[in-house]
N, C-alpha and C. Protein backbone atom coordinates (compact mmCIF):
# COMPACT_ATOMS: atom_id res chain seq x y z
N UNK A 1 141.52 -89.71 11.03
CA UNK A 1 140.78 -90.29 12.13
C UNK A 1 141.67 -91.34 12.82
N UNK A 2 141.65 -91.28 13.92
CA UNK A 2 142.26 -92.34 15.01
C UNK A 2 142.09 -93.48 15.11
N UNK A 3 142.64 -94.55 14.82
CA UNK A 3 141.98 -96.37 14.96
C UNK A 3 141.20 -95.72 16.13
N UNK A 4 141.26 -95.37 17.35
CA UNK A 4 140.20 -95.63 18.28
C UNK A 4 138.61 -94.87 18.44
N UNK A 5 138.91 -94.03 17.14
CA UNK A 5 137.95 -93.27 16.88
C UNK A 5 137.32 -94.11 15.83
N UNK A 6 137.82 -94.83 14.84
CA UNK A 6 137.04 -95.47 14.12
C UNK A 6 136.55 -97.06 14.90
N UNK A 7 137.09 -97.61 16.11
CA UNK A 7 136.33 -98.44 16.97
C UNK A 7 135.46 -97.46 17.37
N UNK A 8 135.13 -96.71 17.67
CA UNK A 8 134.04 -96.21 18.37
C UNK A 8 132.80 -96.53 17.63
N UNK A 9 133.22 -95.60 16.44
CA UNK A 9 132.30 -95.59 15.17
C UNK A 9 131.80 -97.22 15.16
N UNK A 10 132.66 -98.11 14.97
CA UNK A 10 132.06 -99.42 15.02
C UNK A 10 131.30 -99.93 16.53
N UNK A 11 131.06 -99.17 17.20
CA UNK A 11 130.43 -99.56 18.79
C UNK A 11 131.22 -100.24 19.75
N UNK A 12 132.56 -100.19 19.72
CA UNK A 12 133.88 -100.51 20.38
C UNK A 12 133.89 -99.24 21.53
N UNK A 13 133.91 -99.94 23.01
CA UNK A 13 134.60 -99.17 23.94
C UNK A 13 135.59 -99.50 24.77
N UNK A 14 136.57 -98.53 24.90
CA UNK A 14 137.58 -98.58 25.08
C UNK A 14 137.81 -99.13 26.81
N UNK A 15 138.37 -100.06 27.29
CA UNK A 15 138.42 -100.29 28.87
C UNK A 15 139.44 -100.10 29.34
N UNK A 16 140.63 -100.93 28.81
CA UNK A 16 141.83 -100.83 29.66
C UNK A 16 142.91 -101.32 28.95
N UNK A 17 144.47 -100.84 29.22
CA UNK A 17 145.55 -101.80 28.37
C UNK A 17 146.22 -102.71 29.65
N UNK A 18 146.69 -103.57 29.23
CA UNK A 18 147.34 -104.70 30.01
C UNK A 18 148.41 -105.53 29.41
N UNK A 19 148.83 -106.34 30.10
CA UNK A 19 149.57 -107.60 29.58
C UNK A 19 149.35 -108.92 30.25
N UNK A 20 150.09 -110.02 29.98
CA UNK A 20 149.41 -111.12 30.65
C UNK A 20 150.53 -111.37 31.49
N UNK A 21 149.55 -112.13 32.48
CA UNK A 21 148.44 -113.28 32.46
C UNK A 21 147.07 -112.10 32.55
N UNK A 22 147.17 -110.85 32.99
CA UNK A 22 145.82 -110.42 33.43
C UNK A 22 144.91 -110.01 32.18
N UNK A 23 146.21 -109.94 31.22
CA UNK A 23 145.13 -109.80 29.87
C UNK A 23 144.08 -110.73 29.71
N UNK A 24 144.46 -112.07 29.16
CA UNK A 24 143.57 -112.86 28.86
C UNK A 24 142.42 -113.09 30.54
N UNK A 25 143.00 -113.02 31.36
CA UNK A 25 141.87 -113.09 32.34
C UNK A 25 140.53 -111.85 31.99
N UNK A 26 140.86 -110.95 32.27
CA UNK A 26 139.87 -109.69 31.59
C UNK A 26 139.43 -110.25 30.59
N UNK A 27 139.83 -110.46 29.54
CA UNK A 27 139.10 -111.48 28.05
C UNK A 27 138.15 -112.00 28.10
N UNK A 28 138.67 -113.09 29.16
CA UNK A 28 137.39 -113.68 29.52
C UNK A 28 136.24 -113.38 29.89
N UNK A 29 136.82 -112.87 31.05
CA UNK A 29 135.83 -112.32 32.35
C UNK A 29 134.83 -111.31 31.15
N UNK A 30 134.96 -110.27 29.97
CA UNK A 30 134.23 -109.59 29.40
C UNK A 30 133.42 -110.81 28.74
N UNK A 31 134.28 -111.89 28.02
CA UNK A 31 132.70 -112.63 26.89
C UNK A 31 132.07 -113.32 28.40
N UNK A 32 132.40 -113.64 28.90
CA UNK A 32 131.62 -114.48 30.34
C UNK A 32 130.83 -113.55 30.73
N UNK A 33 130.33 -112.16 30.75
CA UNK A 33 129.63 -111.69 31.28
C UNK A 33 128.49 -111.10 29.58
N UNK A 34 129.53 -111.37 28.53
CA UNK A 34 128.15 -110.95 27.11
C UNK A 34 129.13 -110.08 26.34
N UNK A 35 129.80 -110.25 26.48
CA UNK A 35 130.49 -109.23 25.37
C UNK A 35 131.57 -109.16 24.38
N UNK A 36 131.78 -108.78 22.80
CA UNK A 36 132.67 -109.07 22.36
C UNK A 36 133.51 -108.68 22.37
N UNK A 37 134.87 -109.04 22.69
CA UNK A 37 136.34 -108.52 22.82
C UNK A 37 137.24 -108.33 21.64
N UNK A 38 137.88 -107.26 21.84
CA UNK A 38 138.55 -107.11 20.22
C UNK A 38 140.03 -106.24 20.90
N UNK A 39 141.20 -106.75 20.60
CA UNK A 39 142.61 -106.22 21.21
C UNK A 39 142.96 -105.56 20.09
N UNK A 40 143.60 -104.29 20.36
CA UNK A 40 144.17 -103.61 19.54
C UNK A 40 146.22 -103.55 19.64
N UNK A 41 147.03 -103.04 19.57
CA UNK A 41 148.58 -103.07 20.04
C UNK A 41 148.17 -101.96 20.81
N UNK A 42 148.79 -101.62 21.50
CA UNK A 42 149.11 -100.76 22.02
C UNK A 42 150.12 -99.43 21.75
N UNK A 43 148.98 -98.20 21.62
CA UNK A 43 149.69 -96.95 21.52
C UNK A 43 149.86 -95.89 22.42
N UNK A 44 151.12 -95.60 22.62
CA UNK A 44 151.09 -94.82 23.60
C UNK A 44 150.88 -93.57 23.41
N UNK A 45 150.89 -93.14 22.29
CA UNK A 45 150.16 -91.79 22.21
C UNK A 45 148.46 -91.82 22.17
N UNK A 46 148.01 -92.49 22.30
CA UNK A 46 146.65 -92.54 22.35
C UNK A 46 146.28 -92.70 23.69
N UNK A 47 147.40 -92.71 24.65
CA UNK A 47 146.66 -93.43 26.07
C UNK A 47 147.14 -92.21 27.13
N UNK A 48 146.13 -91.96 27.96
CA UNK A 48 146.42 -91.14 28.88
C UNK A 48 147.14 -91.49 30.19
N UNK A 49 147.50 -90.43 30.84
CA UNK A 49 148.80 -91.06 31.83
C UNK A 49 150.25 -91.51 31.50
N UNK A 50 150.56 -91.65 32.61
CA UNK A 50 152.05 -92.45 32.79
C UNK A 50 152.04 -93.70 31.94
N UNK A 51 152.74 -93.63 31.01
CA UNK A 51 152.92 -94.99 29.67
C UNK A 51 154.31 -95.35 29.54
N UNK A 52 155.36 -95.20 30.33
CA UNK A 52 156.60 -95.18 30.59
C UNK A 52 156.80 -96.71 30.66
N UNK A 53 156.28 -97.43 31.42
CA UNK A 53 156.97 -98.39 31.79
C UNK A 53 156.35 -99.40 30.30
N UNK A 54 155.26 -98.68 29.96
CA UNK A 54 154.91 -99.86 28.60
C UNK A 54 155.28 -99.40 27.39
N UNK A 55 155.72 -98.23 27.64
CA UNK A 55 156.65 -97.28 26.27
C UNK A 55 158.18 -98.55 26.19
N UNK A 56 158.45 -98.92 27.29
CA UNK A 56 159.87 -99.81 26.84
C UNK A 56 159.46 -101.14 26.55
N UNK A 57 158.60 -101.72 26.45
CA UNK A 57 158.47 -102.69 25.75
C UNK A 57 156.58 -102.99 25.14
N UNK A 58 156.45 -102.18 23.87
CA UNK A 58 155.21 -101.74 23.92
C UNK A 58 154.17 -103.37 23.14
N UNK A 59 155.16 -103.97 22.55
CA UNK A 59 154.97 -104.98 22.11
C UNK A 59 154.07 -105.96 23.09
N UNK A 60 154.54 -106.25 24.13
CA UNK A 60 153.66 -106.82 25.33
C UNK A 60 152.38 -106.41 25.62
N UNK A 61 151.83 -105.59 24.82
CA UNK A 61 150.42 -104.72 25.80
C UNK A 61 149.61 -104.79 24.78
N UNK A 62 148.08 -105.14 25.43
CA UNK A 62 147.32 -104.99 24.26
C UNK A 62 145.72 -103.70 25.01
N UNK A 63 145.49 -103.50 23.99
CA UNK A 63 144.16 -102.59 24.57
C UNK A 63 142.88 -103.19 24.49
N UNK A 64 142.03 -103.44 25.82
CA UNK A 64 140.64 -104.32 25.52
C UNK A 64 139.75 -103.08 24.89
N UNK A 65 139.34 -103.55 23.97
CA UNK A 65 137.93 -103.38 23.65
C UNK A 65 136.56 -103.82 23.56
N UNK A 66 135.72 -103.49 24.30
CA UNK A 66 134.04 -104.80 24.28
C UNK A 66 133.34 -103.76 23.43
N UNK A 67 132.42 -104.43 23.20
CA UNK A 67 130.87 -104.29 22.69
C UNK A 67 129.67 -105.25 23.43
N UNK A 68 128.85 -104.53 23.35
CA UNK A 68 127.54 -105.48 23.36
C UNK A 68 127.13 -106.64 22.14
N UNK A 69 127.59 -107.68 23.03
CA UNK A 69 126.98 -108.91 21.96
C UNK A 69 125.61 -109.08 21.19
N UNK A 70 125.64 -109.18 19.96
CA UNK A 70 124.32 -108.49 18.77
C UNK A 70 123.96 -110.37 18.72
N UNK A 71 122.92 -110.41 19.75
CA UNK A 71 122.21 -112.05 19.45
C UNK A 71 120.79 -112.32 18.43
C-alpha cells in the first residue's frame, strides 16, 4: 500500500505539492479556514504531471494534506 493510500485510509486528502514561502502560506490559509494539515516529502512517483523541475531538488517540496477538524 502507498503512504498516500494509507493517508486516505486515515481521512487525509491530498491538495497540492509546493515549496516556500507558498507552502507555509497554504498551511495556514487550510487551519484558518478548519482544517488539519499534515506534510508529507515529496514523491515524484506518486504525483501526476510534469515533476521535472522538483525531481532536481526534491528535498524542497512538501505535499499538503487536510482533513476535517474532529471538535
Amino acid at each position: 500500500m502507498t503512504r498516500e493510500k494509507e493517508l486516505a485510509r486515515e481521512g487525509w486528502e491530498k491538495q497540492t505539492t509546493f515549496d516556500e514561502p507558498r507552502l507555509s502560506e497554504l498551511v495556514e490559509m487550510y487551519k484558518e479556514i478548519g482544517f488539519e494539515v499534515h506534510l508529507e516529502a515529496f514523491h515524484s512517483d506518486e504525483e501526476p504531471g510534469c515533476t521535472e523541475c522538483m525531481q532536481a531538488d526534491p528535498d524542497r517540496f512538501k505535499t499538503i494534506y487536510t482533513r476535517k477538524r474532529e471538535d
